[in-house]
C-alpha atoms as a PDB file:
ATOM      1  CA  UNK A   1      67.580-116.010  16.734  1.00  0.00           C
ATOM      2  CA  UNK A   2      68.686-114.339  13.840  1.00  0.00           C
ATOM      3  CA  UNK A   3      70.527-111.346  15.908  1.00  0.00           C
ATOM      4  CA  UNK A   4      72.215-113.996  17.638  1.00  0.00           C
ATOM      5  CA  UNK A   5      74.526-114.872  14.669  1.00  0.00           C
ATOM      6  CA  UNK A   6      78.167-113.295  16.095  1.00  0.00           C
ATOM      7  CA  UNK A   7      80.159-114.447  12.929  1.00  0.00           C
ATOM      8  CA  UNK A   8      81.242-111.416  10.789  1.00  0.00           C
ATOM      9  CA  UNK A   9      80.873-108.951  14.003  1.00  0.00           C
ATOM     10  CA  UNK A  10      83.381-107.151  15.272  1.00  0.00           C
ATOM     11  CA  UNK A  11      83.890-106.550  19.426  1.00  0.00           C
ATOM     12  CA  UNK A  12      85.348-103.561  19.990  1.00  0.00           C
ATOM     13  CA  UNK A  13      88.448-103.767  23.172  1.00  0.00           C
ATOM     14  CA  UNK A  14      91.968-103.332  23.900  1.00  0.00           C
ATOM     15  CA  UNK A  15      93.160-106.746  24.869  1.00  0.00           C
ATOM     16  CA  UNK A  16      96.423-108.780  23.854  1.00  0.00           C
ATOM     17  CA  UNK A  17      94.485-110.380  21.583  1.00  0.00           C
ATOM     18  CA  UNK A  18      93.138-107.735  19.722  1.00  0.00           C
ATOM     19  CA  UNK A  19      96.363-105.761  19.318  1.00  0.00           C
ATOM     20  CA  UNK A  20      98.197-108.863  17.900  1.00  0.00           C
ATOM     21  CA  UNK A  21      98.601-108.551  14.096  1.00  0.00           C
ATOM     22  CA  UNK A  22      96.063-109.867  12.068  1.00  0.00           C
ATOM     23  CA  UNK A  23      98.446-112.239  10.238  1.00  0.00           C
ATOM     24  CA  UNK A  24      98.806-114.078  13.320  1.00  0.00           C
ATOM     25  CA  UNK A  25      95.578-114.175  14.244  1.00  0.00           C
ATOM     26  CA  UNK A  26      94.319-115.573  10.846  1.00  0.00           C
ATOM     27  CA  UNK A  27      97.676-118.315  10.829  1.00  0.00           C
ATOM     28  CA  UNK A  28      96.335-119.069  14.135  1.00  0.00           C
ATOM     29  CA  UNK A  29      92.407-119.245  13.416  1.00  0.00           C
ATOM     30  CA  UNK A  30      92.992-121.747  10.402  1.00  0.00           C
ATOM     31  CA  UNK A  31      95.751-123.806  12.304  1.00  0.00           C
ATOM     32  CA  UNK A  32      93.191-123.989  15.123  1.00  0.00           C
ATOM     33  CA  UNK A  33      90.772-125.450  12.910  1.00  0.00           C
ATOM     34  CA  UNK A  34      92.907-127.911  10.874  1.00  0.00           C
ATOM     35  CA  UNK A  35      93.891-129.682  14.802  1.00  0.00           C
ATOM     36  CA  UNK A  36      90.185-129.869  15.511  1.00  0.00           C
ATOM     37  CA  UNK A  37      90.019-132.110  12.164  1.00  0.00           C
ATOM     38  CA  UNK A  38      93.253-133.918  13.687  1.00  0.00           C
ATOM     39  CA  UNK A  39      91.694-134.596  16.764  1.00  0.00           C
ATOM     40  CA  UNK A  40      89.994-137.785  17.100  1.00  0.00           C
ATOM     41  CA  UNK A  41      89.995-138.714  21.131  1.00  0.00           C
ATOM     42  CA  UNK A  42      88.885-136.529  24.173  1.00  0.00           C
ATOM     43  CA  UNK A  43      91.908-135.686  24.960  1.00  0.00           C
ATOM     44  CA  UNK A  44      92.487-133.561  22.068  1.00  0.00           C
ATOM     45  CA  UNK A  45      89.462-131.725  22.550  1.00  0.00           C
ATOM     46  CA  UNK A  46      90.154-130.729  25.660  1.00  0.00           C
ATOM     47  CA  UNK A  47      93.027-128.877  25.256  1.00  0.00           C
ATOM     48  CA  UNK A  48      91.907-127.498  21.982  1.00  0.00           C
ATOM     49  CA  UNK A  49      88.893-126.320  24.600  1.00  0.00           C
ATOM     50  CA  UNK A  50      91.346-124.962  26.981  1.00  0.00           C
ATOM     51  CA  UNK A  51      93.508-123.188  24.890  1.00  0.00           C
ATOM     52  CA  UNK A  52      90.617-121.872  23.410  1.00  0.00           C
ATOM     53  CA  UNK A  53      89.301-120.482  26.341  1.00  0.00           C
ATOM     54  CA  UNK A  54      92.288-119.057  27.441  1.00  0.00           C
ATOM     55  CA  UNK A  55      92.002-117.081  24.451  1.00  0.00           C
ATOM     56  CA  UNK A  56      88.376-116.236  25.556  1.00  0.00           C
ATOM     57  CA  UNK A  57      89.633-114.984  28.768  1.00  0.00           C
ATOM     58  CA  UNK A  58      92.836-113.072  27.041  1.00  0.00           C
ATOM     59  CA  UNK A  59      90.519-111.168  24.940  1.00  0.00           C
ATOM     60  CA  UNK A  60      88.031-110.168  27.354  1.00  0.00           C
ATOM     61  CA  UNK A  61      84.970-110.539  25.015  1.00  0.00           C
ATOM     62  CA  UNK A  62      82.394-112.059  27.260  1.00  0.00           C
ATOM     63  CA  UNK A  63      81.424-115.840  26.878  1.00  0.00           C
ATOM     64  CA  UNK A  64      77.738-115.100  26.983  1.00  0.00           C
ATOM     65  CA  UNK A  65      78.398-113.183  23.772  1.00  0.00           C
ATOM     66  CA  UNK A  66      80.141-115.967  22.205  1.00  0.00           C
ATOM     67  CA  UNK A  67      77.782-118.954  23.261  1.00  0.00           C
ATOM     68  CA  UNK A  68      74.974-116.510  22.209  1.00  0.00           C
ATOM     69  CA  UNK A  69      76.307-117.463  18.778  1.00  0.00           C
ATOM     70  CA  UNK A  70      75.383-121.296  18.831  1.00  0.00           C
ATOM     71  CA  UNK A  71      71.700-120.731  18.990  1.00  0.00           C
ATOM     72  CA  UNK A  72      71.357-120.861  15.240  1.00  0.00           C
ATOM     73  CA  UNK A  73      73.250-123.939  14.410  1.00  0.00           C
ATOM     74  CA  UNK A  74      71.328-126.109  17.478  1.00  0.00           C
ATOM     75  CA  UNK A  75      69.360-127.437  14.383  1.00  0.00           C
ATOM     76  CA  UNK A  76      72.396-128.398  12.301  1.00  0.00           C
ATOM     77  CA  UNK A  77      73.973-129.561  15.447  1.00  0.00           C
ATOM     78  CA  UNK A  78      70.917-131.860  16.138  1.00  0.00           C
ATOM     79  CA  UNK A  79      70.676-132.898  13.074  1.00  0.00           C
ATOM     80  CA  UNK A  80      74.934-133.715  12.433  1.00  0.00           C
ATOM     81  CA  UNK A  81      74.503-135.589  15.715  1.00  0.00           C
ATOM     82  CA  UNK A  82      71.119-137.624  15.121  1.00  0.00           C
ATOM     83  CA  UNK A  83      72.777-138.330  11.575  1.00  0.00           C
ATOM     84  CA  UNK A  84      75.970-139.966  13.171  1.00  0.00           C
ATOM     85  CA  UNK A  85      74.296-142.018  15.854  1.00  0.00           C
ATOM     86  CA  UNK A  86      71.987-143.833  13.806  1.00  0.00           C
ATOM     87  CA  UNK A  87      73.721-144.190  10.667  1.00  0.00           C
ATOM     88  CA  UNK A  88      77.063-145.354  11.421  1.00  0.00           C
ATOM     89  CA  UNK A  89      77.422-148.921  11.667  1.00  0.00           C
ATOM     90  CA  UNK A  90      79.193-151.244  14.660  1.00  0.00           C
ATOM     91  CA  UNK A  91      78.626-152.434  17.930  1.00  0.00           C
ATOM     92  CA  UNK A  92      74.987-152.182  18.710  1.00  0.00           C
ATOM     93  CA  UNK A  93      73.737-150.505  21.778  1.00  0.00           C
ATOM     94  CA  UNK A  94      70.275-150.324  21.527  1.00  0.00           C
ATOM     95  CA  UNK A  95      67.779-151.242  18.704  1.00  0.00           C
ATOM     96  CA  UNK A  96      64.492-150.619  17.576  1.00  0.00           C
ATOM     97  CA  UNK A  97      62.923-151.851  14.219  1.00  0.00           C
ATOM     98  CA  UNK A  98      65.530-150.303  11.619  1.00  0.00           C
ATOM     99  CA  UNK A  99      66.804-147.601  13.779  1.00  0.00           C
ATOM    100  CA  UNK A 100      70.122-148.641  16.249  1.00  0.00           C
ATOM    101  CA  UNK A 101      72.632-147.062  17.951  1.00  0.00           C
ATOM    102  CA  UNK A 102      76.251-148.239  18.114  1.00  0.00           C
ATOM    103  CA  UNK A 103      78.947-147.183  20.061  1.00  0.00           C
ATOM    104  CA  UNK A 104      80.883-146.236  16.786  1.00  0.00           C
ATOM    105  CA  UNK A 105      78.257-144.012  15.733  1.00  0.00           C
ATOM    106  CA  UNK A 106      77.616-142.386  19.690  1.00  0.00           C
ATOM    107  CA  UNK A 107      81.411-141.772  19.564  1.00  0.00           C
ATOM    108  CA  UNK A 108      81.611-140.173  16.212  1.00  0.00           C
ATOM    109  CA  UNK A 109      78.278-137.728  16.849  1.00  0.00           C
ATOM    110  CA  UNK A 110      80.038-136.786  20.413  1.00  0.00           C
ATOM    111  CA  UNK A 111      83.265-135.751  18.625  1.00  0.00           C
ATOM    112  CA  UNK A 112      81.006-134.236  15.444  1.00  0.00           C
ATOM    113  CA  UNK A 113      79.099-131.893  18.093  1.00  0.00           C
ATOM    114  CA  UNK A 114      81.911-130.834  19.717  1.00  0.00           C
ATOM    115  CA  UNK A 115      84.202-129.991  16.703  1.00  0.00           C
ATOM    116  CA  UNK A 116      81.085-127.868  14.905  1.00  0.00           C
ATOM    117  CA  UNK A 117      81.146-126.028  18.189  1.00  0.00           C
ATOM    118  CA  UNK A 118      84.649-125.402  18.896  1.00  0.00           C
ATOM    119  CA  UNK A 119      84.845-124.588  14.833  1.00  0.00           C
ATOM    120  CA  UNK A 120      82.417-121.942  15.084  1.00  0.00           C
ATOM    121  CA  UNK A 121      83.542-120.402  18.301  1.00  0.00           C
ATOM    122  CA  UNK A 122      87.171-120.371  16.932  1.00  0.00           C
ATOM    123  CA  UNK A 123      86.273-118.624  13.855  1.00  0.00           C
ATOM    124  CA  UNK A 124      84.511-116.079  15.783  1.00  0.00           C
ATOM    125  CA  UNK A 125      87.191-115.405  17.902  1.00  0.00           C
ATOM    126  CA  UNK A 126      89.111-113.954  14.649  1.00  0.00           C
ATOM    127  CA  UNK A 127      86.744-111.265  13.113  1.00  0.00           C
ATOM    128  CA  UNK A 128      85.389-110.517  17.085  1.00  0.00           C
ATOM    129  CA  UNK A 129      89.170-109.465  17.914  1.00  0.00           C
ATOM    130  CA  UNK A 130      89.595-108.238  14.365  1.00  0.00           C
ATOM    131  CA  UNK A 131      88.964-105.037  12.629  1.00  0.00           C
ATOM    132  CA  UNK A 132      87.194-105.668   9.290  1.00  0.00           C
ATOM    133  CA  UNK A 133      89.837-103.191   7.625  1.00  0.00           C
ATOM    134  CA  UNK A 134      93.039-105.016   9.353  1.00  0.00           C
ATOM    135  CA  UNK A 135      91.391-108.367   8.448  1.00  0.00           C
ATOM    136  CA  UNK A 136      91.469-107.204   4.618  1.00  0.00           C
ATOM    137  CA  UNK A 137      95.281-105.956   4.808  1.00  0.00           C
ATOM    138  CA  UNK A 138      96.162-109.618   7.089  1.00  0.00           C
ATOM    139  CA  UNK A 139      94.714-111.438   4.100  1.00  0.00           C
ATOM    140  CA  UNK A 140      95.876-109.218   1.248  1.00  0.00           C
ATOM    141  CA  UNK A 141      99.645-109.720   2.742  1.00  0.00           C
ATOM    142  CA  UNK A 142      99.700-113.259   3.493  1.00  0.00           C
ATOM    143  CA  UNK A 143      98.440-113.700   0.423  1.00  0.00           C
ATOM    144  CA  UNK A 144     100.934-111.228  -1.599  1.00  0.00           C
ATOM    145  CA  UNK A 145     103.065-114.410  -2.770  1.00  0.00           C
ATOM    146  CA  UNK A 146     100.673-115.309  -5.244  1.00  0.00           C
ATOM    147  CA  UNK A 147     100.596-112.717  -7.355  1.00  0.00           C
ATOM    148  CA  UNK A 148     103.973-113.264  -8.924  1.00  0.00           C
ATOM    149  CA  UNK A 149     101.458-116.069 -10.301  1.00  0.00           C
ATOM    150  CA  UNK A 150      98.472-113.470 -11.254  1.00  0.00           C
ATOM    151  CA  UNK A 151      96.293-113.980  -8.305  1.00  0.00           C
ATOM    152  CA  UNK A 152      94.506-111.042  -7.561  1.00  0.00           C
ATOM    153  CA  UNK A 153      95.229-111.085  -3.768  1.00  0.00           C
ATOM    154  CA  UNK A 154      93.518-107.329  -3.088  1.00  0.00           C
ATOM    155  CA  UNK A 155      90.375-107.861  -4.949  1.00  0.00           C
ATOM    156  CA  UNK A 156      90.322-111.427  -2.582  1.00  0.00           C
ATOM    157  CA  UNK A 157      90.556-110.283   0.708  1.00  0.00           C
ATOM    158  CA  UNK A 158      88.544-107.070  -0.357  1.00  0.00           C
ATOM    159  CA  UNK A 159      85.693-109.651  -1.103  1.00  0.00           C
ATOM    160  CA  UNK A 160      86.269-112.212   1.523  1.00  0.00           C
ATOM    161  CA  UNK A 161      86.110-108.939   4.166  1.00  0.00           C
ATOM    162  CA  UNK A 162      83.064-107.548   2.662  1.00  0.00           C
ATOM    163  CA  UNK A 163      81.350-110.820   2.806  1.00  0.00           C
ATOM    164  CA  UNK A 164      81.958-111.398   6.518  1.00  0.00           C
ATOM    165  CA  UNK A 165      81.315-107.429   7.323  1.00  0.00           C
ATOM    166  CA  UNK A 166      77.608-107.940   4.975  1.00  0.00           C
ATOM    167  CA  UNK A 167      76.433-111.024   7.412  1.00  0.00           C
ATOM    168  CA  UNK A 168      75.908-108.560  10.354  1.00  0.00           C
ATOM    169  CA  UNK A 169      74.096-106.143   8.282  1.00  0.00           C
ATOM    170  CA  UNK A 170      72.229-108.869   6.191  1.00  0.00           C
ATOM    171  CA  UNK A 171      70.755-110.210   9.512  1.00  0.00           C
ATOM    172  CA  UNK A 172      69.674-106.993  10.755  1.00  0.00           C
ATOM    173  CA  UNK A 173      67.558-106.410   7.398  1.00  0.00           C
ATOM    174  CA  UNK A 174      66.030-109.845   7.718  1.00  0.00           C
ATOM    175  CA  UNK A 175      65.101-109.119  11.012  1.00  0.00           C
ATOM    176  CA  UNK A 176      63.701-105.653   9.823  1.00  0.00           C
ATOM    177  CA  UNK A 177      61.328-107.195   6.832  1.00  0.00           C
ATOM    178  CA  UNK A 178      60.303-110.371   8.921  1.00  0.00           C
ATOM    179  CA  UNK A 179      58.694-107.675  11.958  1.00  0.00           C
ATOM    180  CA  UNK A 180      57.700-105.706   9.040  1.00  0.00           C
ATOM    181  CA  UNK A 181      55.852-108.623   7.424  1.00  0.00           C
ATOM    182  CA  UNK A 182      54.544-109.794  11.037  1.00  0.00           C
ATOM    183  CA  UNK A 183      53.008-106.155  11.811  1.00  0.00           C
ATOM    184  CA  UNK A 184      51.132-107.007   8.998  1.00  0.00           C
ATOM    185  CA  UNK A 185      49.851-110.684   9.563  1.00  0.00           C
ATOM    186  CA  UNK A 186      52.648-112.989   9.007  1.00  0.00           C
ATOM    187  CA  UNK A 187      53.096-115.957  10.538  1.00  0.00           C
ATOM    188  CA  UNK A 188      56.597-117.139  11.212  1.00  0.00           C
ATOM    189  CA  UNK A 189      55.919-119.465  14.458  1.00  0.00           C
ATOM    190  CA  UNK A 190      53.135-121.535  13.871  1.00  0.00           C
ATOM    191  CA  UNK A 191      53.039-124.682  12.012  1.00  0.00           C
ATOM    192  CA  UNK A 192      55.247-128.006  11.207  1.00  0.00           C
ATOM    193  CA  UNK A 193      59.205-127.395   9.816  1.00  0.00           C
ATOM    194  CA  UNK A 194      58.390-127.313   6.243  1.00  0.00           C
ATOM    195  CA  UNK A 195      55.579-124.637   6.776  1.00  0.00           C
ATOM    196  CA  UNK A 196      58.036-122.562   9.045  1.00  0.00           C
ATOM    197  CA  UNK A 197      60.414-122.947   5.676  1.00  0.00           C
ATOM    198  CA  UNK A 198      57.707-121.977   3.191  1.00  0.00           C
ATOM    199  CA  UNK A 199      56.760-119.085   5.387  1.00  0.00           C
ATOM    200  CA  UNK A 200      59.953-117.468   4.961  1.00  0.00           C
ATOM    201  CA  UNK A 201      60.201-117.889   1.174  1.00  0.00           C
ATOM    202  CA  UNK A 202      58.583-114.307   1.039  1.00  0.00           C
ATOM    203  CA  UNK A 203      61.233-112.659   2.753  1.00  0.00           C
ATOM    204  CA  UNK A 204      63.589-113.802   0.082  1.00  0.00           C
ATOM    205  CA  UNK A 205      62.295-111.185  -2.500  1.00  0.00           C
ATOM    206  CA  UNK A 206      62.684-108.124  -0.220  1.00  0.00           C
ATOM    207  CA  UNK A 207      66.063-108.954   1.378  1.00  0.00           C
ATOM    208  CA  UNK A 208      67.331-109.886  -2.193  1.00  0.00           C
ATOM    209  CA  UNK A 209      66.707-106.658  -3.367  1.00  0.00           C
ATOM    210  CA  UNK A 210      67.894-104.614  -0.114  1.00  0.00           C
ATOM    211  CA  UNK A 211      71.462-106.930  -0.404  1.00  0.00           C
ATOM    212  CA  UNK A 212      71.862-105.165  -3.801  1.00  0.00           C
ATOM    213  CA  UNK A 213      70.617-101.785  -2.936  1.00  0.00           C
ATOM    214  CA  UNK A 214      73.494-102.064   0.180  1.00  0.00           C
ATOM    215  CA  UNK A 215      76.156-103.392  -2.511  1.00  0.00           C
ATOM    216  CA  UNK A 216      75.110-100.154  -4.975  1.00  0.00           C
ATOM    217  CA  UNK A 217      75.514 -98.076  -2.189  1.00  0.00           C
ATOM    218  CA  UNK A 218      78.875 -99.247  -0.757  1.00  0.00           C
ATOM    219  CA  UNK A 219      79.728 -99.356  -4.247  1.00  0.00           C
ATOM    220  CA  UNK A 220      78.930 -95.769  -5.026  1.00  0.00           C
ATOM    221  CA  UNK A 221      80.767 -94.558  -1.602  1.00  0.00           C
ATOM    222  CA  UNK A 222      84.186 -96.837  -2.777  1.00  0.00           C
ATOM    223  CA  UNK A 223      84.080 -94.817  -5.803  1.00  0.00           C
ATOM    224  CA  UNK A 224      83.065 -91.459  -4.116  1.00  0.00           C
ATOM    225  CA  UNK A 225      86.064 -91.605  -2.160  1.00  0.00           C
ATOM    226  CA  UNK A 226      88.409 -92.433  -5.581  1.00  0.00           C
ATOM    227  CA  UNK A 227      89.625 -96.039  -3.985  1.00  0.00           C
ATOM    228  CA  UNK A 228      91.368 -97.722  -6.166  1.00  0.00           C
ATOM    229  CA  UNK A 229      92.579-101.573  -5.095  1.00  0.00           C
ATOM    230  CA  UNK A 230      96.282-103.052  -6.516  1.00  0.00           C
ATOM    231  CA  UNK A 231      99.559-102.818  -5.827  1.00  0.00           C
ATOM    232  CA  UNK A 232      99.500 -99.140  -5.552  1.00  0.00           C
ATOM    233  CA  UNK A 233      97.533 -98.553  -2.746  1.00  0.00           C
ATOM    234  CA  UNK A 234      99.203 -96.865   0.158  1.00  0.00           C
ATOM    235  CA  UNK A 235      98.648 -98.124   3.988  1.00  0.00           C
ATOM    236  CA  UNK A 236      98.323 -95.293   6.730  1.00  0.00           C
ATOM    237  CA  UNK A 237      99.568 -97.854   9.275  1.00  0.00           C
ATOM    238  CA  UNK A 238     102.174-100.627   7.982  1.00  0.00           C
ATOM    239  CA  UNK A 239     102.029-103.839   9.884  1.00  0.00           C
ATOM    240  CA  UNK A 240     104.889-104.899  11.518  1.00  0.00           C
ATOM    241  CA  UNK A 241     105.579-108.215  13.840  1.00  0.00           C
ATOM    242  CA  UNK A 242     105.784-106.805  17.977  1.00  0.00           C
ATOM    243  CA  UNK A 243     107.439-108.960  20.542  1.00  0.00           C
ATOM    244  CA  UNK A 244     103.403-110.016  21.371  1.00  0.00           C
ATOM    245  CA  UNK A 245     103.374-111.307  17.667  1.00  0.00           C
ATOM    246  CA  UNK A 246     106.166-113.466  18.108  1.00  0.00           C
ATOM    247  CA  UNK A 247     105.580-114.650  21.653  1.00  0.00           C
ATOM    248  CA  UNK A 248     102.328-115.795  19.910  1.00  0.00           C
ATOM    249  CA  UNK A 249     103.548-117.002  17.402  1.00  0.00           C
ATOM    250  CA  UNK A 250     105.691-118.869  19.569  1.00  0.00           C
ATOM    251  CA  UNK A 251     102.248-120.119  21.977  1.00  0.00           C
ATOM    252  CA  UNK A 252     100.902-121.229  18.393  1.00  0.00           C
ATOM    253  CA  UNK A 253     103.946-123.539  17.715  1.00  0.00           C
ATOM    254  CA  UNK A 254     103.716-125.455  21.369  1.00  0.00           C
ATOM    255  CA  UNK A 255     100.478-125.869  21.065  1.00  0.00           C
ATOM    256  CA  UNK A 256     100.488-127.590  17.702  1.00  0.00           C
ATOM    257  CA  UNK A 257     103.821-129.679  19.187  1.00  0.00           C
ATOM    258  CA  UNK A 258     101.441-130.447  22.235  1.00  0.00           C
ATOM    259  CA  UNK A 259      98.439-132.220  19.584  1.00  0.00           C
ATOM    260  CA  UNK A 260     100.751-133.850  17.605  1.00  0.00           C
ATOM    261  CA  UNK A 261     102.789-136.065  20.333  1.00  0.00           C
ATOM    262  CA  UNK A 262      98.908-136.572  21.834  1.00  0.00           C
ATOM    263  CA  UNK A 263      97.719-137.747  18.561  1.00  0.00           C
ATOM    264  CA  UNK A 264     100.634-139.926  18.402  1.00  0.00           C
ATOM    265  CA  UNK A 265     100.379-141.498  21.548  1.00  0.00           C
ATOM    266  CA  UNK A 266      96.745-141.816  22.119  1.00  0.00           C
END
């Protein structure tokens, strides 16, 4: 389960979508996911869906790959969606003892599901298509206005890019110690929830302390190769806006004029 986390991984290909400048493709990502919080009918969803997997299609990464990435939120998804139905009050459905289910609470766990999923496949879709070192210089520059006001954008999107690039890497450690620890009698499998949960407490320890060895060492390298962050710091490829960036750019405004009059009239 835990190599099937696809956040923070990058697909390699030559699609449209992965040749569009990362600006765009982070303007898009977080407008994407601001509609989904708009959204409140089917309607909405739907084309969010579509539009969505146009994008899939566009960018050639396969679908398998992506939906490979839901396997480790099924429990937060189950749980969101058990959450909703039973705890939202209105017009009963069905009832037993102190647990009920109304159609206000069925309606808001349906649209709860789906947003968590479209959320996470959306936000994959931007560091899959994305290199980690364009996603740093997208950030960096949209966030250049604020540091007539002192905000450190560099250091920023430095961090925010490391973070995502580390998840990859962090899973593939806590896979490593957890076959390590199971070659030599651990038990990660058997039991109730909460023993599953204390079971893993021991891995906490070793991956702790390989997370910091990795940040020493891509630490060390930074300062091997004399970077230095700030406003300073030369690009060997300047991003510019291409007649693809506007055109989606351009895709990205209709479809946000397309929600809005649906959200107004239904």
């Amino acid at each position: 389960m835990i190599r099937d986390i696809t956040l923070g991984q990058y697909f390699p290909g030559d699609s449209v979508i992965h040749r569009l400048d990362p600006r765009v493709k982070i303007i898009a990502t977080l407008m994407f996911i601001i509609e989904l919080f708009i959204v409140d009918n089917f309607i909405g969803f739907a084309i969010a869906a579509i539009c969505l997997g146009l994008v899939i299609a566009v960018s050639k990464v396969p679908l398998s790959f992506i939906l490979r990435g839901l396997k480790p939120i099924l429990i937060i998804l189950m749980f969101t969606f058990a959450l909703n139905i039973f705890m939202v009050d209105g017009r009963i459905l069905w009832q037993w003892g102190f647990l009920k289910i109304t159609a206000e609470g069925l309606r808001l766990a349906v649209f709860m599901a789906i947003r968590l999923v479209l959320l996470l496949m959306g936000s994959s879709m931007l560091t899959l298509c994305t290199r980690p070192l364009s996603l740093t210089d997208g950030i960096e520059r949209l966030l250049a206005p604020l540091k007539k006001i002192g905000v450190p954008a560099h250091e920023i999107a430095m961090m925010m890019t490391i973070a995502l690039r580390f998840i990859p890497t962090l899973l593939e450690e806590t896979d490593k110690i957890m076959k390590a620890q199971q070659a030599r009698g651990a038990d990660f499998e058997t039991g109730n929830l909460i023993q599953k949960a204390k079971a893993l407490i021991p891995i906490l320890v070793p991956l702790f302390v390989s997370a910091f060895r990795i940040a020493q060492d891509l630490a060390m390298a930074m300062e091997a190769r004399c970077y230095r962050g700030g406003d300073n710091r030369t690009r060997m490829h300047e991003m510019k806006l291409k007649g693809r960036d506007y055109v989606a750019v351009l895709l990205l405004i209709v479809f946000l004029a397309v929600i809005i009059i649906e959200t107004r009239l239904f």
